[in-house]
Protein backbone atom coordinates (compact mmCIF):
# COMPACT_ATOMS: atom_id res chain seq x y z
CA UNK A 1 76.02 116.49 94.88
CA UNK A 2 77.19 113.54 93.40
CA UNK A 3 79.14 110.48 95.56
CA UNK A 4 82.46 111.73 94.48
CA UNK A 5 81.95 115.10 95.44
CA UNK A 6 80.47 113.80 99.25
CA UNK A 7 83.13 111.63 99.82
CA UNK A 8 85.46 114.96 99.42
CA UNK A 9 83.70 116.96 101.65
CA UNK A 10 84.04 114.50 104.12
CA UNK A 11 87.67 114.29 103.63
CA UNK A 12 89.89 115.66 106.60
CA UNK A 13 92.55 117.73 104.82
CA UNK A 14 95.70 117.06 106.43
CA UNK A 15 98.30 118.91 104.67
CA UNK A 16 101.57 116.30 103.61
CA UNK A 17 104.07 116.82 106.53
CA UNK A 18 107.30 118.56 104.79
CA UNK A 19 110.49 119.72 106.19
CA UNK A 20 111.41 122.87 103.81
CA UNK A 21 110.90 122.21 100.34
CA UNK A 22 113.77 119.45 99.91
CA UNK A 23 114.75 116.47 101.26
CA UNK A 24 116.03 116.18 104.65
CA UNK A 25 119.51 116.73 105.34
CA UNK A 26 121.62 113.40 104.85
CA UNK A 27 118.77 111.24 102.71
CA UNK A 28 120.22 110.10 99.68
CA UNK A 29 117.69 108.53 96.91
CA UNK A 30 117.80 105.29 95.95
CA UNK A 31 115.02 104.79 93.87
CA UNK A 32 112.78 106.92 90.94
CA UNK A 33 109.00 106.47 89.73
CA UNK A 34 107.44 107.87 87.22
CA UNK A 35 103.49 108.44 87.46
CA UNK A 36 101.73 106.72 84.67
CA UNK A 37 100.44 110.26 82.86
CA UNK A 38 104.65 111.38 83.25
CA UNK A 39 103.69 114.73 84.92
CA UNK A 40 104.72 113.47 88.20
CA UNK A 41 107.58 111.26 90.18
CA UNK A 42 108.05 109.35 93.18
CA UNK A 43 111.53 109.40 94.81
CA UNK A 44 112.37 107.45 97.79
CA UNK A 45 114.77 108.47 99.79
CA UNK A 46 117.13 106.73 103.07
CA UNK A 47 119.21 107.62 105.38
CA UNK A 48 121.64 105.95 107.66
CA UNK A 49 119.70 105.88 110.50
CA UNK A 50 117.10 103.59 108.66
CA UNK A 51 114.54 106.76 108.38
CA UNK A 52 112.87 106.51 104.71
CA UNK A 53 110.99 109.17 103.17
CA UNK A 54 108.75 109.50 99.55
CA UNK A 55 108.84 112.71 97.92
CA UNK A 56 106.26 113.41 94.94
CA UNK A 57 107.71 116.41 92.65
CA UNK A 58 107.03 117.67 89.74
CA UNK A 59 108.33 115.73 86.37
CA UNK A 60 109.33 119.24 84.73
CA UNK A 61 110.24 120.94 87.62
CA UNK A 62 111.88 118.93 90.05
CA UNK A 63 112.39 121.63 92.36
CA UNK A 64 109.08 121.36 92.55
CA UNK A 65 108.50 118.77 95.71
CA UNK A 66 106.80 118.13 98.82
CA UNK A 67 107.31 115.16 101.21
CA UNK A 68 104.02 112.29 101.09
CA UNK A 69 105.26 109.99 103.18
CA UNK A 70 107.92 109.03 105.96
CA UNK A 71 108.32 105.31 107.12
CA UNK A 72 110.78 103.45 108.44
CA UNK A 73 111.02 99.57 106.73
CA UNK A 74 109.67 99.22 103.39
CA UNK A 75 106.52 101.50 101.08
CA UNK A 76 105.34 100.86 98.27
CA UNK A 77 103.40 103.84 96.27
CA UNK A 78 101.54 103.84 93.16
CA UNK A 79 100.05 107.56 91.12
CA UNK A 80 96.63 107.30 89.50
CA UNK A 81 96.43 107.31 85.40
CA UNK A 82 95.09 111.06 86.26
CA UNK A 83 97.20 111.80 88.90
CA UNK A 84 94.50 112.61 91.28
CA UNK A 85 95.46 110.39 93.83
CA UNK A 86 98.41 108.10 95.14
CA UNK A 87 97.86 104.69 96.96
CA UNK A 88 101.04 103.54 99.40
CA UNK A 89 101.63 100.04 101.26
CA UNK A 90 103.65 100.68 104.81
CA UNK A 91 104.76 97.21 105.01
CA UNK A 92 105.68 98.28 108.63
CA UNK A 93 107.23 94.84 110.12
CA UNK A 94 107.29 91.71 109.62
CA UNK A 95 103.86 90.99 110.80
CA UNK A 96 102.18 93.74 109.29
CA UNK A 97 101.56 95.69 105.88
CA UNK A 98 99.14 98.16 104.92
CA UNK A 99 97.43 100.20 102.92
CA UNK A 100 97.08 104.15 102.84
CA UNK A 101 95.31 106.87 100.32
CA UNK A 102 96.35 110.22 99.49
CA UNK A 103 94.21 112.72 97.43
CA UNK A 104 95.99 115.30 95.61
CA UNK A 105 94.94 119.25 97.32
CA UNK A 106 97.10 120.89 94.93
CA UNK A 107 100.25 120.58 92.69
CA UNK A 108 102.63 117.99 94.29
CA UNK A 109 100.95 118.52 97.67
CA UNK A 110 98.98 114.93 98.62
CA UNK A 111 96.68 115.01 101.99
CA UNK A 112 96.34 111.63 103.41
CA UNK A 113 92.46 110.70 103.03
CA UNK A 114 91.24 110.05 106.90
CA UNK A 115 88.03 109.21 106.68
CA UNK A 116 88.28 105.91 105.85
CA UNK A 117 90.73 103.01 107.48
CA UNK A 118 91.32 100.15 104.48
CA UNK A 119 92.90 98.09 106.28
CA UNK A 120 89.96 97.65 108.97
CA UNK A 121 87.63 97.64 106.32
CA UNK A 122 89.30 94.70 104.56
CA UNK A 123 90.02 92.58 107.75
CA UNK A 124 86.79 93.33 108.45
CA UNK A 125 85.23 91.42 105.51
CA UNK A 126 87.73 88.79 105.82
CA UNK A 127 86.15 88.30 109.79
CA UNK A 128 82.96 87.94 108.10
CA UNK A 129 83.60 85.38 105.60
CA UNK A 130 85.74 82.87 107.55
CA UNK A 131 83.84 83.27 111.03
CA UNK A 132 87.18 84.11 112.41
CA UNK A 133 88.87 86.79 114.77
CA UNK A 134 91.07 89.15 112.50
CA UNK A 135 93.27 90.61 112.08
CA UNK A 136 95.62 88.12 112.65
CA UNK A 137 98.93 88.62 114.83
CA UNK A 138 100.57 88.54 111.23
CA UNK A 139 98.01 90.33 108.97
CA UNK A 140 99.30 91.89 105.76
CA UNK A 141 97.20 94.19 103.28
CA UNK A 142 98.82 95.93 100.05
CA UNK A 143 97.74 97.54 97.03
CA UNK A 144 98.29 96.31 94.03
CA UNK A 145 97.06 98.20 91.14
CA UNK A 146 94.78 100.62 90.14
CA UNK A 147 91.65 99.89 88.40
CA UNK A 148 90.94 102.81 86.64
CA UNK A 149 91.21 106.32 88.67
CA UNK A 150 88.82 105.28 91.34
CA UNK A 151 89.17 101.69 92.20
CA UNK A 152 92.18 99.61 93.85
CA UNK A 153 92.76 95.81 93.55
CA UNK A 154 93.48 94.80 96.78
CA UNK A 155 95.46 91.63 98.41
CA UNK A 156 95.74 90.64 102.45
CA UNK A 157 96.89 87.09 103.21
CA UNK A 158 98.34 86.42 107.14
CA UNK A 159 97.98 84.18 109.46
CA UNK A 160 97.41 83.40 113.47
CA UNK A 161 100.13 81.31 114.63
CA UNK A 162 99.22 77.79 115.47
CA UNK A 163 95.68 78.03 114.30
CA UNK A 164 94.61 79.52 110.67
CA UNK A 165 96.10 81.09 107.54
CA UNK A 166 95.00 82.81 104.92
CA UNK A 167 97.13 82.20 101.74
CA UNK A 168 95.63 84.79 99.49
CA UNK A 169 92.18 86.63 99.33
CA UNK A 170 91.91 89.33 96.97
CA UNK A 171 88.89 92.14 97.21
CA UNK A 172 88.15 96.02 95.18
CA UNK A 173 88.44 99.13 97.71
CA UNK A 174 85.81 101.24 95.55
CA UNK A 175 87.00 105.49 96.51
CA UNK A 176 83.67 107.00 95.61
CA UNK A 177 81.39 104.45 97.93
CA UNK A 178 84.42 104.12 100.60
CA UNK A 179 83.45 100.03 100.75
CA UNK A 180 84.84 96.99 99.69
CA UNK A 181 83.46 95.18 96.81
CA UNK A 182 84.27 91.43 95.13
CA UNK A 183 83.27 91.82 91.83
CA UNK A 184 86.51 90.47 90.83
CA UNK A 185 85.71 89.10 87.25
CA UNK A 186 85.87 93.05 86.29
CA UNK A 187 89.51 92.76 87.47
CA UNK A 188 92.09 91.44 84.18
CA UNK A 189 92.53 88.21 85.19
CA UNK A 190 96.29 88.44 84.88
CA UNK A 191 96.70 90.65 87.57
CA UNK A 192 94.99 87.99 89.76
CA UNK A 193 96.97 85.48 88.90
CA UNK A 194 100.18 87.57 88.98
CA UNK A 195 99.75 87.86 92.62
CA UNK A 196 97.68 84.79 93.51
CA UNK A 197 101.59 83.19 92.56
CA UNK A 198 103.33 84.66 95.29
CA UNK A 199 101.43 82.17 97.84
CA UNK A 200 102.41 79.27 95.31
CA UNK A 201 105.05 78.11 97.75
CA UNK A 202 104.54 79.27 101.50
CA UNK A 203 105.25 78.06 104.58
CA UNK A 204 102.06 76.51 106.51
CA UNK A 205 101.64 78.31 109.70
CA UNK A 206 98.26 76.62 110.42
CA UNK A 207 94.87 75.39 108.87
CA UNK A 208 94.31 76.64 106.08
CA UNK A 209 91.76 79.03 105.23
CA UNK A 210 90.11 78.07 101.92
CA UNK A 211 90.90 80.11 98.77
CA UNK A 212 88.41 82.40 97.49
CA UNK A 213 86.66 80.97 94.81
C-alpha cells in the first residue's frame, strides 16, 4: 500500500458540518474564489453577529454546496491544482493563526484531516531549532501556497513578549509523510521572498530570533 494510500486509512472521516444544503439564514457573501482547475469555488460568507462561514460548491452547479468551515475573525482557504484537497488559515485572534487540512470524501463534501495537528508539528520544529519554549503567547502559522497537490509552503513568525521573536521562518508540511521538511531551495524563490517582505518593517517585541538561513 503505498504512503498515500496509509496516510488515508488513517484519516478520521469527519463529515463537513452543514446546516441544510445552503447558507445559513441571514449570511450574506462577501467574497468569491475560484479553485485553480475552475471546477470548484470558495464563498465566504458573514453575518451580523460576526459568525463567518466558507462554503465550497460546485462551479457549474452552484446549488451544489456544502459548508467547510465556520470561524469567527478572519480564514484564509486555498483548493489544490486537482482539487483533492483544501488548506485554510483560522487566523483566530490576534495572537494566534493557524493552519487546517481538508481532504475531499466526495463532490463538494471536504472532511477535515485529524490525524495530524500542523500547527504543533511546526512549533514543534521551531522549539527544536532555537532551544526555546513555543509556542509563543503570540504564535502565528498560515499557509501559503501549494507546492504541487501534496506539499504546502508554510510560514509561522510570533513572538513571547519581553523576551524573543521570531520575524519569519518558513518550512514544507509534506501530506503523504505527515512531517515537516526544509528543503526550501525546491520552493520558487519568489514565493519566499514574497512573504519573507511582510516582516520587512515590524515592530520589535524582543530579541530577535535569527533568520533562517
Amino acid at each position: 500500500m503505498s504512503t498515500l494510500s496509509t496516510a488515508f486509512c488513517c484519516v478520521l472521516i469527519a463529515c463537513s458540518v452543514t446546516r441544510g444544503d445552503s447558507p445559513t439564514k441571514g449570511n450574506s457573501l462577501f467574497s468569491t474564489e475560484v479553485s485553480p482547475s475552475g471546477a470548484i469555488k470558495l464563498q465566504y460568507y458573514a453575518n451580523d453577529d460576526n459568525s463567518r462561514q466558507i462554503w465550497v460548491s460546485d462551479s457549474r452547479k452552484p446549488a451544489n454546496c456544502a459548508m467547510l468551515y465556520e470561524y469567527s475573525r478572519s480564514a484564509k482557504a486555498l483548493v489544490s491544482d486537482d482539487d483533492r484537497y483544501i488548506a485554510l488559515t483560522d487566523y483566530a485572534g490576534s495572537d494566534t493563526a493557524s493552519p487546517f487540512l481538508f481532504v475531499r470524501t466526495s463532490g463538494v463534501h471536504y472532511a477535515a484531516v485529524t490525524n495530524v495537528d500542523i500547527d504543533k508539528l511546526v512549533w514543534e520544529e521551531v522549539a527544536k531549532q532555537y532551544k526555546v519554549e513555543a509556542p509563543f503567547d503570540h504564535s502565528y502559522c498560515e499557509v501559503t501556497c501549494w507546492l504541487g497537490n501534496s506539499a504546502l509552503l508554510l510560514h509561522a513568525w510570533g513572538h513571547m513578549s519581553g523576551e524573543y521573536a521570531l520575524d519569519t521562518w518558513f518550512a514544507v508540511y509534506d501530506i503523504r509523510t505527515r512531517s515537516i521538511r526544509f528543503d526550501l531551495k525546491s520552493v520558487n524563490d519568489r514565493d519566499v521572498e514574497r512573504f519573507k517582505k511582510k516582516s520587512a518593517n515590524t515592530v520589535s517585541h524582543g530579541k530577535a530570533l535569527p533568520r533562517q538561513p
